[in-house]
Structure formats: C-alpha cells, structure tokens
PDB file of N, CA and C in Angstrom:
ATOM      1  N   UNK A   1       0.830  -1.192   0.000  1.00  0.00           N
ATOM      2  CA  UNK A   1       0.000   0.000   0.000  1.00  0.00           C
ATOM      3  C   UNK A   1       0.874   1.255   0.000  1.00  0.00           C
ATOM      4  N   UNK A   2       1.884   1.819   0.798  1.00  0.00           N
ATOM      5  CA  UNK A   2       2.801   2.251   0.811  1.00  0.00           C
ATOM      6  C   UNK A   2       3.425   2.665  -0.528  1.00  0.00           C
ATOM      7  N   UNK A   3       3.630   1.617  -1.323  1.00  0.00           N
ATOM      8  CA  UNK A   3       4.680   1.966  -2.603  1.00  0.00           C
ATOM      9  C   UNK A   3       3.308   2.501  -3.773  1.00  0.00           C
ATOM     10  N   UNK A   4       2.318   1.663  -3.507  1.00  0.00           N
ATOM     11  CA  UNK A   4       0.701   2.444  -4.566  1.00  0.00           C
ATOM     12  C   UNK A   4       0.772   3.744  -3.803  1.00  0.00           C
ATOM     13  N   UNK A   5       1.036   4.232  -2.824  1.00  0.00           N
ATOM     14  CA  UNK A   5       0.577   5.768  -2.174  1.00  0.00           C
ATOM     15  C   UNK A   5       1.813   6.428  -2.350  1.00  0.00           C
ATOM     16  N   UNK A   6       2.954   6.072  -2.405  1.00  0.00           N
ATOM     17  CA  UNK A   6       4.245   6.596  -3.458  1.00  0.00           C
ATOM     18  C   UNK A   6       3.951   7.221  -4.759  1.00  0.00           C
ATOM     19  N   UNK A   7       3.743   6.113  -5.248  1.00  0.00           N
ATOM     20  CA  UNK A   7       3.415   5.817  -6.889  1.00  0.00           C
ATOM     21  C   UNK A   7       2.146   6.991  -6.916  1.00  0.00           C
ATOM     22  N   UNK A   8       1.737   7.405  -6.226  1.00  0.00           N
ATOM     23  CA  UNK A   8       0.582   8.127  -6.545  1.00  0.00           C
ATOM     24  C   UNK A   8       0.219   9.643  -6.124  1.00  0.00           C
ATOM     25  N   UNK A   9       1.674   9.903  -5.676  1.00  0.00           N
ATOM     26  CA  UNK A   9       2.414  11.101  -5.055  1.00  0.00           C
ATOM     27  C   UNK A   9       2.317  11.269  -3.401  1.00  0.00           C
ATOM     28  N   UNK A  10       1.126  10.314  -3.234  1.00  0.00           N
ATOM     29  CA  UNK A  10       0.804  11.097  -1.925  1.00  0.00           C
ATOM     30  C   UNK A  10       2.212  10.039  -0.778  1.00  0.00           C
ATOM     31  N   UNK A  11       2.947  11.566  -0.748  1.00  0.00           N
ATOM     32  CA  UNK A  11       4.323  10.673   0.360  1.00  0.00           C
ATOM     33  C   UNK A  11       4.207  11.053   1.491  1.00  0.00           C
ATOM     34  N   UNK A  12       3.118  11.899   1.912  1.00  0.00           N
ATOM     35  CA  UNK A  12       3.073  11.549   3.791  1.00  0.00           C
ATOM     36  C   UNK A  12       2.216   9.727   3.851  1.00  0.00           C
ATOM     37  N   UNK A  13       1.187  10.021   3.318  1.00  0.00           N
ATOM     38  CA  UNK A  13       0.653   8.744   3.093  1.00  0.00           C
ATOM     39  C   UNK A  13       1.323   7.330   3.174  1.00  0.00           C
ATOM     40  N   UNK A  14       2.171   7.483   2.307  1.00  0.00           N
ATOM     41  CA  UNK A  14       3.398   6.173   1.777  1.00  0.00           C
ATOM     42  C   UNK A  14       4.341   5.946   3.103  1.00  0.00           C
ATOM     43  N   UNK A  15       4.454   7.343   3.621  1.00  0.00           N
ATOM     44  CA  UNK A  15       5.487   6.877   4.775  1.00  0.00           C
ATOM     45  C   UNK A  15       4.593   6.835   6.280  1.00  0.00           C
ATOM     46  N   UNK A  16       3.848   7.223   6.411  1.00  0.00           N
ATOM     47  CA  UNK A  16       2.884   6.729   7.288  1.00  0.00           C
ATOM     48  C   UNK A  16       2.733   5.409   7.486  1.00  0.00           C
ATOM     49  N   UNK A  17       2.111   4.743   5.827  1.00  0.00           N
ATOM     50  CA  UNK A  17       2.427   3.393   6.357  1.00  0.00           C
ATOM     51  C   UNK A  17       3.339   2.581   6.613  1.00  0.00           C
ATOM     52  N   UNK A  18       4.450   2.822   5.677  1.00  0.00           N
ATOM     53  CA  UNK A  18       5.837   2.432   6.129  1.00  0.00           C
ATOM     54  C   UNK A  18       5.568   1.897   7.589  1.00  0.00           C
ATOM     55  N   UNK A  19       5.694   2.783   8.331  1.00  0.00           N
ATOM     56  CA  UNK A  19       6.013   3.054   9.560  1.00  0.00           C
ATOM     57  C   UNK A  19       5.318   2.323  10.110  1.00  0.00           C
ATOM     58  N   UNK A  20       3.650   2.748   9.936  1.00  0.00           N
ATOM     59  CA  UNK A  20       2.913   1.542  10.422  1.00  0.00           C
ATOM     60  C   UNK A  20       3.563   0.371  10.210  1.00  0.00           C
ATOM     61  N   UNK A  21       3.470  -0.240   8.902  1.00  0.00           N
ATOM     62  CA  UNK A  21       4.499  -1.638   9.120  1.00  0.00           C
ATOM     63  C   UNK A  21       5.449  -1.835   9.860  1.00  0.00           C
ATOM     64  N   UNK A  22       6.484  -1.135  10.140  1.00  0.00           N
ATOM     65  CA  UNK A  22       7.838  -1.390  10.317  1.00  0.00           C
ATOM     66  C   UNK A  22       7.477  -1.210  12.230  1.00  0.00           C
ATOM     67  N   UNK A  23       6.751  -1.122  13.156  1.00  0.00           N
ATOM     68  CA  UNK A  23       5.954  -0.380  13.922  1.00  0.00           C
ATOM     69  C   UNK A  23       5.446  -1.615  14.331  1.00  0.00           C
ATOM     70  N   UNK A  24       4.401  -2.804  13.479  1.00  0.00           N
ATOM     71  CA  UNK A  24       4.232  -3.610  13.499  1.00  0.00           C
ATOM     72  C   UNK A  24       5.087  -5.406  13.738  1.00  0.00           C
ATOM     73  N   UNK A  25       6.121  -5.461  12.601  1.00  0.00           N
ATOM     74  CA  UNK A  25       6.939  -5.945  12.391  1.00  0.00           C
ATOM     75  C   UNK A  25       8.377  -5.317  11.883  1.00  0.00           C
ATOM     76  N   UNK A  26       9.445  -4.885  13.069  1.00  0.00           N
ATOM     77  CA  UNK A  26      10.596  -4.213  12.480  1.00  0.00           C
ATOM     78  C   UNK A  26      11.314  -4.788  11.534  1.00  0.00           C
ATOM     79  N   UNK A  27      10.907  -6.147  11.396  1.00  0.00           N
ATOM     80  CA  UNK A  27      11.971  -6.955  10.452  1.00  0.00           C
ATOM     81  C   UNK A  27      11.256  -7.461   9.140  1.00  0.00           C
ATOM     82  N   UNK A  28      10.381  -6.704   8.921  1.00  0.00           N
ATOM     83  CA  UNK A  28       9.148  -7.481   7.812  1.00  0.00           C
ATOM     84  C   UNK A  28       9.833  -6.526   6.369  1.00  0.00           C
ATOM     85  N   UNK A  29      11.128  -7.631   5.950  1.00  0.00           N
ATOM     86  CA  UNK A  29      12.034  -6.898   4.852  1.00  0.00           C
ATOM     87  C   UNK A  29      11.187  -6.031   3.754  1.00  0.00           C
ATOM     88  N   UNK A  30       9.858  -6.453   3.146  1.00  0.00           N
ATOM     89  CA  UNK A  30       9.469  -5.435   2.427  1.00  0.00           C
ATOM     90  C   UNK A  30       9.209  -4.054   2.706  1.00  0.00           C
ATOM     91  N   UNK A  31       8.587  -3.729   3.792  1.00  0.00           N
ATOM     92  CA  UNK A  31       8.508  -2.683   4.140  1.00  0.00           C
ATOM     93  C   UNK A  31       9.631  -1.847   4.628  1.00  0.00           C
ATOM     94  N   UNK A  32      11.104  -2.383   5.140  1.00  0.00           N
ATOM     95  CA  UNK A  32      12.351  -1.344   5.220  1.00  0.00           C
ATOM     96  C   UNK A  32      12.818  -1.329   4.157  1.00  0.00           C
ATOM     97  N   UNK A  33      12.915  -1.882   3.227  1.00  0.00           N
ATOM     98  CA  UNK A  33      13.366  -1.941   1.629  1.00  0.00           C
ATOM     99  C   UNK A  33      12.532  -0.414   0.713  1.00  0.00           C
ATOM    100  N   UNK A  34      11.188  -0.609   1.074  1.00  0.00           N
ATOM    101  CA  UNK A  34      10.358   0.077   0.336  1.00  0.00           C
ATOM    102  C   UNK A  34      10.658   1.360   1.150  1.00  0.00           C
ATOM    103  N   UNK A  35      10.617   1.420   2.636  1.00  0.00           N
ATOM    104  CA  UNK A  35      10.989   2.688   2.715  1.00  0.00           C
ATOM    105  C   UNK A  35      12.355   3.328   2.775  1.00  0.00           C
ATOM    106  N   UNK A  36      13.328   2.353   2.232  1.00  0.00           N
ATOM    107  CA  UNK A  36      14.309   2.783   2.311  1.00  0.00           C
ATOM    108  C   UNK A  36      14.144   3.498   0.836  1.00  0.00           C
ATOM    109  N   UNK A  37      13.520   2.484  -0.489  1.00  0.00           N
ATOM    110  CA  UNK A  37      13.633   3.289  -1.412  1.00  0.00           C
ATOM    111  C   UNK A  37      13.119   4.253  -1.640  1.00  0.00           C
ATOM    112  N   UNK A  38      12.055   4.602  -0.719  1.00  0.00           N
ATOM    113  CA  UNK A  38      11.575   5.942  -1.045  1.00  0.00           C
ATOM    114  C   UNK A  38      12.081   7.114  -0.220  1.00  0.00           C
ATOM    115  N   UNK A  39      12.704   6.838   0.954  1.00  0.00           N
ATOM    116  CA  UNK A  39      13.756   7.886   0.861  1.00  0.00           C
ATOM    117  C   UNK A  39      14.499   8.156   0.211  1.00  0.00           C
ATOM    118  N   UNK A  40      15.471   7.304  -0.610  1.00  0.00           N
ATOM    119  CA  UNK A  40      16.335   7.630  -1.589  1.00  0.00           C
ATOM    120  C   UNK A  40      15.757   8.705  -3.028  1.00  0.00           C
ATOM    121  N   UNK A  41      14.325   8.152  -2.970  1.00  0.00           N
ATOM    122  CA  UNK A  41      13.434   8.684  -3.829  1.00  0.00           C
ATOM    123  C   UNK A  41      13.656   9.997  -3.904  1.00  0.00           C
ATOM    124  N   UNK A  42      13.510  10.730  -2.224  1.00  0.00           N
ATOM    125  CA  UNK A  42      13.585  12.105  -2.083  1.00  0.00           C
ATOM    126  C   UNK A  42      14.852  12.234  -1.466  1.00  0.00           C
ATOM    127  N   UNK A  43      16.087  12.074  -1.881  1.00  0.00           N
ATOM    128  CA  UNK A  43      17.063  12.292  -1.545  1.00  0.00           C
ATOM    129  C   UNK A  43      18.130  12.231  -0.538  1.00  0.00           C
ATOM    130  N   UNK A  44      17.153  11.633   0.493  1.00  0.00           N
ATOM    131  CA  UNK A  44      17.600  11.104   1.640  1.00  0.00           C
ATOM    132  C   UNK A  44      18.459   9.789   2.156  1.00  0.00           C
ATOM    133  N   UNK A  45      19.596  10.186   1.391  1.00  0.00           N
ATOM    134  CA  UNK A  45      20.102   8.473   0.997  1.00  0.00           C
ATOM    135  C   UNK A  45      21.019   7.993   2.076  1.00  0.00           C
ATOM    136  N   UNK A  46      21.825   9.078   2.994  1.00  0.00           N
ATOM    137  CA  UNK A  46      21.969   8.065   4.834  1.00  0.00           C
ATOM    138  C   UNK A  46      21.155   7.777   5.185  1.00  0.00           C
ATOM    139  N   UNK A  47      19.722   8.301   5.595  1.00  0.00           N
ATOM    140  CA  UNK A  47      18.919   7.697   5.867  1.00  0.00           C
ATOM    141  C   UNK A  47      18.714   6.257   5.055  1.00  0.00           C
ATOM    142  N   UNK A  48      17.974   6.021   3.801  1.00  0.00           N
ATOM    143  CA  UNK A  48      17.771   5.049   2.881  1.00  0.00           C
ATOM    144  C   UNK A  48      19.076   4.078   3.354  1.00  0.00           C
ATOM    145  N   UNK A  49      20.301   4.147   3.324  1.00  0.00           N
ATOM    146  CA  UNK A  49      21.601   3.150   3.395  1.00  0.00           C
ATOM    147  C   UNK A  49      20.925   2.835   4.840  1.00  0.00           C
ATOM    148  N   UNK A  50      20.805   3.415   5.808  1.00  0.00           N
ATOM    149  CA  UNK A  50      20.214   2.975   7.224  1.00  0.00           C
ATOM    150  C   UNK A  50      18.959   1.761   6.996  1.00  0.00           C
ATOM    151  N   UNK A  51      17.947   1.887   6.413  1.00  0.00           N
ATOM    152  CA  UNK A  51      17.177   1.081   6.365  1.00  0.00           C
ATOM    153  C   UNK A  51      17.585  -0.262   5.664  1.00  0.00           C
ATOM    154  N   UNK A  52      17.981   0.403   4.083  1.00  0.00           N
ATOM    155  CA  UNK A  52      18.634  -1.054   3.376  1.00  0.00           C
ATOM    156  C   UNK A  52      19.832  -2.168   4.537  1.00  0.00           C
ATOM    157  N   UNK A  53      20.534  -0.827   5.179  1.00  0.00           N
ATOM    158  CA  UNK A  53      21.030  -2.003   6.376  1.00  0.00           C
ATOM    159  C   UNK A  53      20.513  -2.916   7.481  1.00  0.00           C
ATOM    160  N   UNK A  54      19.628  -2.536   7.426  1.00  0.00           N
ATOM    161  CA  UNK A  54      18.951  -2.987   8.528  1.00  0.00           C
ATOM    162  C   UNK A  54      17.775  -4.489   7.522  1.00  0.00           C
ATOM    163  N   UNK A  55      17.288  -4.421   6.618  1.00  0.00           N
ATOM    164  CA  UNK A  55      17.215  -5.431   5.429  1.00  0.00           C
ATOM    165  C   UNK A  55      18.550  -6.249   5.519  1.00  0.00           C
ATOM    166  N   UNK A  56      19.595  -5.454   5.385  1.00  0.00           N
ATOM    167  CA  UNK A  56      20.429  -6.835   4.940  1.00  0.00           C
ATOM    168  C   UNK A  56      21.437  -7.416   6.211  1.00  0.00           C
ATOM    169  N   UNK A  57      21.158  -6.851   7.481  1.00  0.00           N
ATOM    170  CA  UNK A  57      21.000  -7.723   8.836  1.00  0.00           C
ATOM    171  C   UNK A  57      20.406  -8.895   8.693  1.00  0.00           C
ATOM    172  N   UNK A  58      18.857  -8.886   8.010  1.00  0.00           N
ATOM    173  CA  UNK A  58      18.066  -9.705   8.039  1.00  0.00           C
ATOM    174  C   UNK A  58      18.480 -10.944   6.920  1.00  0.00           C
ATOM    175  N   UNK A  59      18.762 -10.220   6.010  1.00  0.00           N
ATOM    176  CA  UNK A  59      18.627 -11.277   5.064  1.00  0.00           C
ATOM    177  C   UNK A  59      20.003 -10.444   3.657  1.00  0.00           C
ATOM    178  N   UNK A  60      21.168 -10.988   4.203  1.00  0.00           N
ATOM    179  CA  UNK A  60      22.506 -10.266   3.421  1.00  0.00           C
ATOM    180  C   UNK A  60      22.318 -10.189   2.018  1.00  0.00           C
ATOM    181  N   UNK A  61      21.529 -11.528   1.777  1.00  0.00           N
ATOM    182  CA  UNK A  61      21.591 -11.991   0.479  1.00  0.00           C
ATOM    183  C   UNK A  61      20.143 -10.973  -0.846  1.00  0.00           C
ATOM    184  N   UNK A  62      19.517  -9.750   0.155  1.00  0.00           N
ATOM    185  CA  UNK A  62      18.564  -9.525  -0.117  1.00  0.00           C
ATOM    186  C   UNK A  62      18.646  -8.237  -1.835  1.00  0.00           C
ATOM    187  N   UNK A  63      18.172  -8.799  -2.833  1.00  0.00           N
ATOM    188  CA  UNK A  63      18.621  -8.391  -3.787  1.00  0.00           C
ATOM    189  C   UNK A  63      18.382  -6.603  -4.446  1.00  0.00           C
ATOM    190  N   UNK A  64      17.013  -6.366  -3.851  1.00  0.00           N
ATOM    191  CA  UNK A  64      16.743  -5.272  -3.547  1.00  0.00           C
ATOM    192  C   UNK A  64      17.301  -4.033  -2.751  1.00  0.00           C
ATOM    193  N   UNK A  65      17.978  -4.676  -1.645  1.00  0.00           N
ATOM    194  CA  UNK A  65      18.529  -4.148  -0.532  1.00  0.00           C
ATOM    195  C   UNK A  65      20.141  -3.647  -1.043  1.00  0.00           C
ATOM    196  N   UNK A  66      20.771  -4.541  -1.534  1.00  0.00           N
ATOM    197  CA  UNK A  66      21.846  -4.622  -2.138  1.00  0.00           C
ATOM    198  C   UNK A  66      21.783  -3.922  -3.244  1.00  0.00           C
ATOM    199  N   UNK A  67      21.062  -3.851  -4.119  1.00  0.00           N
ATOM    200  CA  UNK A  67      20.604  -2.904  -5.442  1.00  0.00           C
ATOM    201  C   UNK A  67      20.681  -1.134  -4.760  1.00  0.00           C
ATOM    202  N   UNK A  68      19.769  -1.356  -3.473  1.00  0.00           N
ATOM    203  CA  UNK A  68      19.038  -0.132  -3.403  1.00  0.00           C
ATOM    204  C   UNK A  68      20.396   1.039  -2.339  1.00  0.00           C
ATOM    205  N   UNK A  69      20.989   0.155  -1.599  1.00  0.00           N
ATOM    206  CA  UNK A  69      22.322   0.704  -1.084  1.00  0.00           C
ATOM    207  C   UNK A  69      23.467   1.165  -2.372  1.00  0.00           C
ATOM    208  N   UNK A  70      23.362   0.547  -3.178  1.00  0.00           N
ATOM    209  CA  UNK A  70      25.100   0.341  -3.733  1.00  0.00           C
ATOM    210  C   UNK A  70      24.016   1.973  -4.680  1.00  0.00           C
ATOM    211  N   UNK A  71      22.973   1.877  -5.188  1.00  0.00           N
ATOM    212  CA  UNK A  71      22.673   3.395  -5.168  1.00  0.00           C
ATOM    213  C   UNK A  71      22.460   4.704  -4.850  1.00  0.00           C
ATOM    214  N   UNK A  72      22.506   4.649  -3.697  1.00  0.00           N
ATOM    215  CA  UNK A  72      22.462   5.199  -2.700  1.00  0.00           C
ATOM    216  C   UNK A  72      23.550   5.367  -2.540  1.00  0.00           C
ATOM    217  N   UNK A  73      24.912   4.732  -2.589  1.00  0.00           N
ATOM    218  CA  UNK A  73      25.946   4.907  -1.980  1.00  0.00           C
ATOM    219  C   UNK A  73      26.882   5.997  -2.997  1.00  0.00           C
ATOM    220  N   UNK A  74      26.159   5.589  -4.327  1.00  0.00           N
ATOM    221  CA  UNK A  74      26.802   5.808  -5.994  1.00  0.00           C
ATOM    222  C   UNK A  74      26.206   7.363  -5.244  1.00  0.00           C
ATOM    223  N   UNK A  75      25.032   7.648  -5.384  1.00  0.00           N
ATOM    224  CA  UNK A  75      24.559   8.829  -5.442  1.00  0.00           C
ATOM    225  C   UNK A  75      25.189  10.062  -4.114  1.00  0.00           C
ATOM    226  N   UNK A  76      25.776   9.277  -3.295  1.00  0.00           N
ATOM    227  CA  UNK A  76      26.249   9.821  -2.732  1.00  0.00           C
ATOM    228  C   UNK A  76      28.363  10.500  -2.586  1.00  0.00           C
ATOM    229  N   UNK A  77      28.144   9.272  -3.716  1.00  0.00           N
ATOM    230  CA  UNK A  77      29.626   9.711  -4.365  1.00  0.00           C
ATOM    231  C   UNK A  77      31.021   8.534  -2.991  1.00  0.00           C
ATOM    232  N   UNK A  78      29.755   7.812  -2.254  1.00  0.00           N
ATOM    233  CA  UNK A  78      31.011   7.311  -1.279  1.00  0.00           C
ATOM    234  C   UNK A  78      31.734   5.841  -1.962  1.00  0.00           C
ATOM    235  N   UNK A  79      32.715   5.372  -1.391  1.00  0.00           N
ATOM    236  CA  UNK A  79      32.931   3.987  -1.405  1.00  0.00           C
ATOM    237  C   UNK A  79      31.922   3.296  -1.229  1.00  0.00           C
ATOM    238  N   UNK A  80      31.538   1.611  -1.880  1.00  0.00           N
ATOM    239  CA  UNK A  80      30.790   0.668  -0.913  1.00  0.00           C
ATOM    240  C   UNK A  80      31.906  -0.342  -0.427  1.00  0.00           C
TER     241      UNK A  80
END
C-alpha cells in the first residue's frame, strides 16, 4: 500500500504506512526496503543506506537491498 501511495504522489501517506508496518513488524524486509527506497526517492540516501542495512542484517543476500544501497551509496559519491 505504501509503494501504490508513493506511486501516486501522496508521500506523507506512503510513509505513514511504512512506519505503520515497520511499527508492526521491524523486520518485515518489504517494508524497510520500500521505505528505504523511497527515501532515496527524495534524496535522503543516509537515511535510505540505514534502512537497506537494517534489510540486509536480516537477510545479506537480499537483492533489492543490495541494489538499493550500492545506489544510494553511488549517489552519494562514497565507497561501498
């Protein structure tokens, strides 16, 4: 619901639920993934690397997570 309320501009919405999820279940990888990418979305990409880390605590191998950092990291001009 989150990434449809992204997708549909409305981003208090999108991160509201985030949160709700993550609030719910801290480790429920879709929802720190999704809000990691939508911070990155709006530019917020320590933040975003924070969440994707916390995804790949869970699950290293997570392909999204790994995608969504090493962009984040690019965009930020650091080493990974």
């Amino acid at each position: 619901k989150g990434y449809a309320l992204d997708n549909l501009g409305n981003h208090t919405g999108a991160k509201a639920y985030y949160e709700k999820a993550l609030n719910t279940d801290p480790r429920y990888i879709p929802a720190l993934t999704e809000k990691a990418n939508f911070l990155a979305k709006l530019g917020n990409y320590q933040l975003a690397i924070k969440y994707y880390d916390k995804a790949l605590a869970i699950d290293p191998q997570n392909a999204e997570a790994i995608s969504g950092k090493k962009q984040s990291l690019d965009a930020l001009n650091q080493p990974r």
